[in-house]
N, C-alpha and C. Protein backbone atom coordinates (compact mmCIF):
# COMPACT_ATOMS: atom_id res chain seq x y z
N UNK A 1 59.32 77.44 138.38
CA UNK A 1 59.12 78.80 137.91
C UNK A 1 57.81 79.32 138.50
N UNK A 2 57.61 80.31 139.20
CA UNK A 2 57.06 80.62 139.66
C UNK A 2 55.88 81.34 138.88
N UNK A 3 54.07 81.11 138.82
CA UNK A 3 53.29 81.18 137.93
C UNK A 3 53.12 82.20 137.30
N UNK A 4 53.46 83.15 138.08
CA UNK A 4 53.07 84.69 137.41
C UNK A 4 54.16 85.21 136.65
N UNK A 5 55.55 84.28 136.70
CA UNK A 5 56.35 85.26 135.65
C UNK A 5 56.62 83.89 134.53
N UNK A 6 56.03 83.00 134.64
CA UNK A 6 55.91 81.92 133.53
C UNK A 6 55.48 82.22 132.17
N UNK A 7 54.37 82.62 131.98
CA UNK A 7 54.06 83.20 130.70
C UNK A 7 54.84 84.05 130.13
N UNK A 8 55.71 84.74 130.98
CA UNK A 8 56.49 85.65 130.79
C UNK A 8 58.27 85.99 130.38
N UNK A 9 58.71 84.62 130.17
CA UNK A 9 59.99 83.81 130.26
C UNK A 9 60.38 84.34 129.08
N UNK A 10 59.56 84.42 128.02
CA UNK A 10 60.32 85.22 126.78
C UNK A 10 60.07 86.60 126.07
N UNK A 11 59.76 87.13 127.08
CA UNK A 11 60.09 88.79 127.32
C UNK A 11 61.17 89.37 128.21
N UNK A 12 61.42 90.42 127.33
CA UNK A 12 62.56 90.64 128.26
C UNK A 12 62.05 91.84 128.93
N UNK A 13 62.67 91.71 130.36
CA UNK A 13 61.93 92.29 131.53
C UNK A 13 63.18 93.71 131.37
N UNK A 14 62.45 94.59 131.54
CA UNK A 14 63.09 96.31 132.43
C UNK A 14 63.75 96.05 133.14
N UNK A 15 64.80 96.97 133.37
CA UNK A 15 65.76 97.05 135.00
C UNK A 15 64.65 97.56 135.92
N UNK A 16 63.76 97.95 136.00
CA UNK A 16 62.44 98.54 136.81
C UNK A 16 61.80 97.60 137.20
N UNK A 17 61.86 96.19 136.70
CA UNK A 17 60.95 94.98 136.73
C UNK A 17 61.48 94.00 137.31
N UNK A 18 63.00 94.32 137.56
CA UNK A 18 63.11 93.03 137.91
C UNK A 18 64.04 93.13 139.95
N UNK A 19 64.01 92.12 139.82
CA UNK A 19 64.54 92.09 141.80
C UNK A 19 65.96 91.95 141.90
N UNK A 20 66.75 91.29 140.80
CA UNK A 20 68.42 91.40 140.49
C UNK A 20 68.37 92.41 139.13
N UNK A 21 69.40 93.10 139.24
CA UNK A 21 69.79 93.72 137.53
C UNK A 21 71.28 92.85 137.73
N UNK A 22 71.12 92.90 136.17
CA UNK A 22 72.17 92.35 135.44
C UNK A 22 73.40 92.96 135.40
N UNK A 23 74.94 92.54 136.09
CA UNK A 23 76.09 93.18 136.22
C UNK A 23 76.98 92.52 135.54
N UNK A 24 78.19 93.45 135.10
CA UNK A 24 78.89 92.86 133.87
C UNK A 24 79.68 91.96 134.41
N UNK A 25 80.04 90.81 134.18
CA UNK A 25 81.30 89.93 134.84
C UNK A 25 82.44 89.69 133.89
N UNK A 26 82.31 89.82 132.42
CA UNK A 26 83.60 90.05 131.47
C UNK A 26 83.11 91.00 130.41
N UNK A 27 84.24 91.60 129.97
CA UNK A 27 83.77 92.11 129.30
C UNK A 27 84.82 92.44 127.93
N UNK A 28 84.92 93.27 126.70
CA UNK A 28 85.88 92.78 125.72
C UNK A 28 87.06 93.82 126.21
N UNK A 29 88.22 93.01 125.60
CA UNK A 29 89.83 93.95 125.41
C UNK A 29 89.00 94.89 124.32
N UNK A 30 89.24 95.91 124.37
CA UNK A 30 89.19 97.06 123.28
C UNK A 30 90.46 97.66 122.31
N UNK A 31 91.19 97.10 123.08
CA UNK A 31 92.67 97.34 122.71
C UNK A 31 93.14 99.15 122.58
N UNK A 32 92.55 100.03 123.43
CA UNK A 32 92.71 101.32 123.57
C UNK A 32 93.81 101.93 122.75
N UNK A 33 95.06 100.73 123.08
CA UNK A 33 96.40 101.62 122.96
C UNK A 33 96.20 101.85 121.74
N UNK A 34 95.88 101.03 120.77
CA UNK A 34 95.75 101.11 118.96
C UNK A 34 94.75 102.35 119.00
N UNK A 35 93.87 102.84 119.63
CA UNK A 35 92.57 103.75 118.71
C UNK A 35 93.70 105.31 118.67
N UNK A 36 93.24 106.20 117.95
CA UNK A 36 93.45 107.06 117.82
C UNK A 36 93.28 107.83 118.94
N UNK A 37 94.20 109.32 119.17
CA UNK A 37 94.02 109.94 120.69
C UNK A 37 92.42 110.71 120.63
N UNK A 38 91.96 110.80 119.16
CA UNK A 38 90.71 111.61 118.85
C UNK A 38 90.11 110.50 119.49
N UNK A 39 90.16 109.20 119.66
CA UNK A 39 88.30 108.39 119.87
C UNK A 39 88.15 108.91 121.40
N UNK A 40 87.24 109.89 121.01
CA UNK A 40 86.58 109.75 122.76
C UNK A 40 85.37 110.36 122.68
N UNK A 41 84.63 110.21 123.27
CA UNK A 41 82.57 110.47 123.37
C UNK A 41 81.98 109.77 123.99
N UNK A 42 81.06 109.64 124.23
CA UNK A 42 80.08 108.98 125.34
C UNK A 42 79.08 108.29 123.97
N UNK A 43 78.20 107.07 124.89
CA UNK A 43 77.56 106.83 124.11
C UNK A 43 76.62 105.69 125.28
N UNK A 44 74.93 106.02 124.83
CA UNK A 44 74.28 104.84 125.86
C UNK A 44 73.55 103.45 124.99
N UNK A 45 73.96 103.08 125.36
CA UNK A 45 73.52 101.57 124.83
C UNK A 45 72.47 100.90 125.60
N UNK A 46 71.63 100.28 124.80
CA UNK A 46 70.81 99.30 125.01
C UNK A 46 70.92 97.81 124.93
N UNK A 47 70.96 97.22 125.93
CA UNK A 47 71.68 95.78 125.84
C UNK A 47 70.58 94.98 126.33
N UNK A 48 70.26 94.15 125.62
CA UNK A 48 69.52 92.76 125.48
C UNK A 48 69.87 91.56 126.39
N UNK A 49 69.82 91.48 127.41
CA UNK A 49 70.55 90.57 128.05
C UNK A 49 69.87 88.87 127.73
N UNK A 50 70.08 87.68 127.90
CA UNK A 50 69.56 86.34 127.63
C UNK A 50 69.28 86.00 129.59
N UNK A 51 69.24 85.42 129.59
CA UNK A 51 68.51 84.02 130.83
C UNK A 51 70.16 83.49 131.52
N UNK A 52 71.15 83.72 130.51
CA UNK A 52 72.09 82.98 131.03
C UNK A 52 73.32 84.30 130.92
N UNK A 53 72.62 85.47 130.64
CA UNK A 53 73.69 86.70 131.07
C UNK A 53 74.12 86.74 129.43
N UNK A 54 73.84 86.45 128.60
CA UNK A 54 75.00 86.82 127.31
C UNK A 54 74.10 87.61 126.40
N UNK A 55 74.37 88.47 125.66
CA UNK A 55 74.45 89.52 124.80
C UNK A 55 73.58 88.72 123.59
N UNK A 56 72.30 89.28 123.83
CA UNK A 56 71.28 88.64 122.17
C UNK A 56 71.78 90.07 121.38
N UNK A 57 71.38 91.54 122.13
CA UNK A 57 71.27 92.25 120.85
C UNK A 57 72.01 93.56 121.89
N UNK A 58 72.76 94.49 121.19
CA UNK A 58 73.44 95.25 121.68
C UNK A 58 72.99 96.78 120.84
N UNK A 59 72.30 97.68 121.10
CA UNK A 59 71.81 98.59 120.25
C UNK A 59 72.39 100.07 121.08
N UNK A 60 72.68 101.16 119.86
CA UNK A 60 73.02 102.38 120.19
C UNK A 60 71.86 103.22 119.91
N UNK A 61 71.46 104.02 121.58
CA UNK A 61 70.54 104.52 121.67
C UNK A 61 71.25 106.42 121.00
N UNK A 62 72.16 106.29 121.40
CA UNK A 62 72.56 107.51 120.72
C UNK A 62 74.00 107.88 121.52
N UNK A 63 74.85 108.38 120.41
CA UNK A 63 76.76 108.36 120.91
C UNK A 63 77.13 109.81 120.10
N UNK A 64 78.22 109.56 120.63
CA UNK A 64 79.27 110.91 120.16
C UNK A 64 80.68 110.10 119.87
N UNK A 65 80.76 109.19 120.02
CA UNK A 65 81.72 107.97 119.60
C UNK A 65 82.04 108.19 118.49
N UNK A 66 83.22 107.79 118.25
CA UNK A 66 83.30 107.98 116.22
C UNK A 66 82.82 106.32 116.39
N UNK A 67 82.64 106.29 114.81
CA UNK A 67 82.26 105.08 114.07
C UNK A 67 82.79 103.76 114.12
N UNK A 68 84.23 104.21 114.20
CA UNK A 68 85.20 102.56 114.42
C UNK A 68 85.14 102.44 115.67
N UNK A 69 84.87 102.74 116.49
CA UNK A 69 84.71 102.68 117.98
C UNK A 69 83.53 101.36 118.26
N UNK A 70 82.30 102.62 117.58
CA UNK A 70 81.55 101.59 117.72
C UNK A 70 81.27 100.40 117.45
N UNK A 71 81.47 100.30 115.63
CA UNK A 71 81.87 99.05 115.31
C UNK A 71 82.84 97.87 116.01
N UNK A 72 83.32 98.46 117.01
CA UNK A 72 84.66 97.56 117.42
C UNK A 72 83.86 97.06 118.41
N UNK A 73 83.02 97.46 119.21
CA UNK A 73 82.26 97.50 120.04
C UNK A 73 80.94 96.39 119.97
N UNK A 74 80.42 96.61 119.00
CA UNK A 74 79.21 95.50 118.25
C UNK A 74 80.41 94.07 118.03
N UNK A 75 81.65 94.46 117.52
CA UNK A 75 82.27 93.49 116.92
C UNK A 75 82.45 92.47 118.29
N UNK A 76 82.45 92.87 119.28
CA UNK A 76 82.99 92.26 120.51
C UNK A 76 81.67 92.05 121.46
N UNK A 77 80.90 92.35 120.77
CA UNK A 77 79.79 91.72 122.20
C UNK A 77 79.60 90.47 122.69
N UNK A 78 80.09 89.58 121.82
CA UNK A 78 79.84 88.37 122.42
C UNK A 78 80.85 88.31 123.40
N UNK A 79 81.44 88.89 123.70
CA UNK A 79 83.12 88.47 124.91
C UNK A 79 82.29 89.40 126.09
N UNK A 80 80.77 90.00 125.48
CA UNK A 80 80.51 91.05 126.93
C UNK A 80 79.47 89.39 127.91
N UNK A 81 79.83 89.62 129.15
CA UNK A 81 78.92 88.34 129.93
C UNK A 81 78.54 89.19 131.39
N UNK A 82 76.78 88.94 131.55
CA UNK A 82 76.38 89.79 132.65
C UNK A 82 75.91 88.12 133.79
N UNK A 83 75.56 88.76 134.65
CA UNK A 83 75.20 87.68 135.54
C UNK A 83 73.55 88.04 135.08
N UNK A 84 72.75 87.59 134.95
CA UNK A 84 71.53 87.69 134.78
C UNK A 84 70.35 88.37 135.39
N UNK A 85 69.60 89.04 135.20
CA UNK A 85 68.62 89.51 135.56
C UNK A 85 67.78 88.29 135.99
N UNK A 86 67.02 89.17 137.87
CA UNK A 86 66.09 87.93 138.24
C UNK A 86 65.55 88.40 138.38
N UNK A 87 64.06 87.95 138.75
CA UNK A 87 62.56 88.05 138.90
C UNK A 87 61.83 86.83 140.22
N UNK A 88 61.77 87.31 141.18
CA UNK A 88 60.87 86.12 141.81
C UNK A 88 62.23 84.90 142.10
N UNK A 89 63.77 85.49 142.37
CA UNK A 89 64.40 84.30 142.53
C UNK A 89 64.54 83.52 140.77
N UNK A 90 63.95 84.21 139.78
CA UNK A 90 63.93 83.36 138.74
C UNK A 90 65.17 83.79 137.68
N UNK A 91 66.19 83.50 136.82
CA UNK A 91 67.01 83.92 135.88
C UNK A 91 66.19 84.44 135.07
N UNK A 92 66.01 85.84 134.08
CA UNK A 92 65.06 86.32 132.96
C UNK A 92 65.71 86.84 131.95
N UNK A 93 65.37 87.15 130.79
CA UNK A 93 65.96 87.67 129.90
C UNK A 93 65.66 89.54 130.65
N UNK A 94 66.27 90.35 130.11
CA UNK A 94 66.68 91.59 130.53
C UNK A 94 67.02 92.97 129.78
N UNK A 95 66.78 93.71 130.02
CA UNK A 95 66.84 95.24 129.19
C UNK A 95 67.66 96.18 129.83
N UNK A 96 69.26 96.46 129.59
CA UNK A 96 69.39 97.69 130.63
C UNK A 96 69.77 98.64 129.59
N UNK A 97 70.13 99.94 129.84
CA UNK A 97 70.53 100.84 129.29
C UNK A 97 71.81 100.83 130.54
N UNK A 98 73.31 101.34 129.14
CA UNK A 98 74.07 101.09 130.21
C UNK A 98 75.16 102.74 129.45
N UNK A 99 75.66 103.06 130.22
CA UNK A 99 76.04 104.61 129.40
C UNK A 99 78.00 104.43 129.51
N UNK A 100 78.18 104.89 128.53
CA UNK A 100 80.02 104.10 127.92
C UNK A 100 80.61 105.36 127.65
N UNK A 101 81.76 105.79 128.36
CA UNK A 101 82.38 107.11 128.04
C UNK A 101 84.23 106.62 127.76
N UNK A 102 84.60 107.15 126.63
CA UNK A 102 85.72 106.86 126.41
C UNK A 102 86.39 108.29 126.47
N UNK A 103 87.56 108.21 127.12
CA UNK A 103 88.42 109.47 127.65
C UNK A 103 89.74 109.28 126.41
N UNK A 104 90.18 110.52 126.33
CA UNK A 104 91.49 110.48 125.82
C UNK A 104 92.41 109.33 126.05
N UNK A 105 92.66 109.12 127.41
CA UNK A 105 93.66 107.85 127.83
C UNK A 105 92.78 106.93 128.29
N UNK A 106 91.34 106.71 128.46
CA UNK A 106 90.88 105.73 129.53
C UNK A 106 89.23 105.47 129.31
N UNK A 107 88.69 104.28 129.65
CA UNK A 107 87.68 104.81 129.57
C UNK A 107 86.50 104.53 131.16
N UNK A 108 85.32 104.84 131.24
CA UNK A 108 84.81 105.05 132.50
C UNK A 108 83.83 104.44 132.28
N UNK A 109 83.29 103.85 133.57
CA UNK A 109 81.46 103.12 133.11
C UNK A 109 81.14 104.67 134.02
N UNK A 110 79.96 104.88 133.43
CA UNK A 110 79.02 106.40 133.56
C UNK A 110 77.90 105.71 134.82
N UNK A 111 77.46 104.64 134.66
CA UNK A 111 76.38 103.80 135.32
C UNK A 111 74.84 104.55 134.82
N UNK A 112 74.24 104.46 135.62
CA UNK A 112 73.06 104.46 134.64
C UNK A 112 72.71 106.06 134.26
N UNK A 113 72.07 106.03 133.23
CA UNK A 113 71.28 107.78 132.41
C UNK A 113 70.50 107.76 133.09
């Protein structure tokens, strides 16, 4: 580990900070066909990434989502898996903001706010 981001191993680093950002490699069934034709809104999230890509804390920075949406959403983070944020060649824990739009029939990654 390289010295200058050693002390630093259990902070989680910015998408601004680091030399890889973290990209999704699975992520949950939502099961669309069941939601109602009303669920649709945008919403940006704050995601906590770990050292090994998985979901510590998943927070809503602010949505237009209805409620069961979201809940369904928290309910399933553990099935979300990123490849990890690096630093210096190093795996780090990670911060992105990631923006989630659900359409009438579909939904879209927005990519970043």
């Amino acid at each position: 580990v390289p010295k200058n981001i050693s002390s630093s191993l259990n902070q989680y680093f910015k998408a601004s900070e680091l030399d890889r950002r973290p990209t999704a490699v699975r992520t949950p069934d939502l099961a669309l066909d069941e939601m109602s034709p009303l669920s649709f809104g945008k919403a940006i999230f704050v995601i906590y990434i770990n050292a090994n890509g998985l979901v510590d804390k998943l927070e809503v920075e602010q949505s237009t989502l209805p409620q069961s949406v979201l809940n369904a959403l928290q309910q399933q983070r553990d099935q979300l898996q990123f490849t990890p944020g690096a630093v210096n060649g190093v795996e780090v824990k990670s911060v992105i903001r990631y923006e989630f739009e659900l359409r009438k029939t579909e939904v879209t990654e927005m990519g970043r706010p």
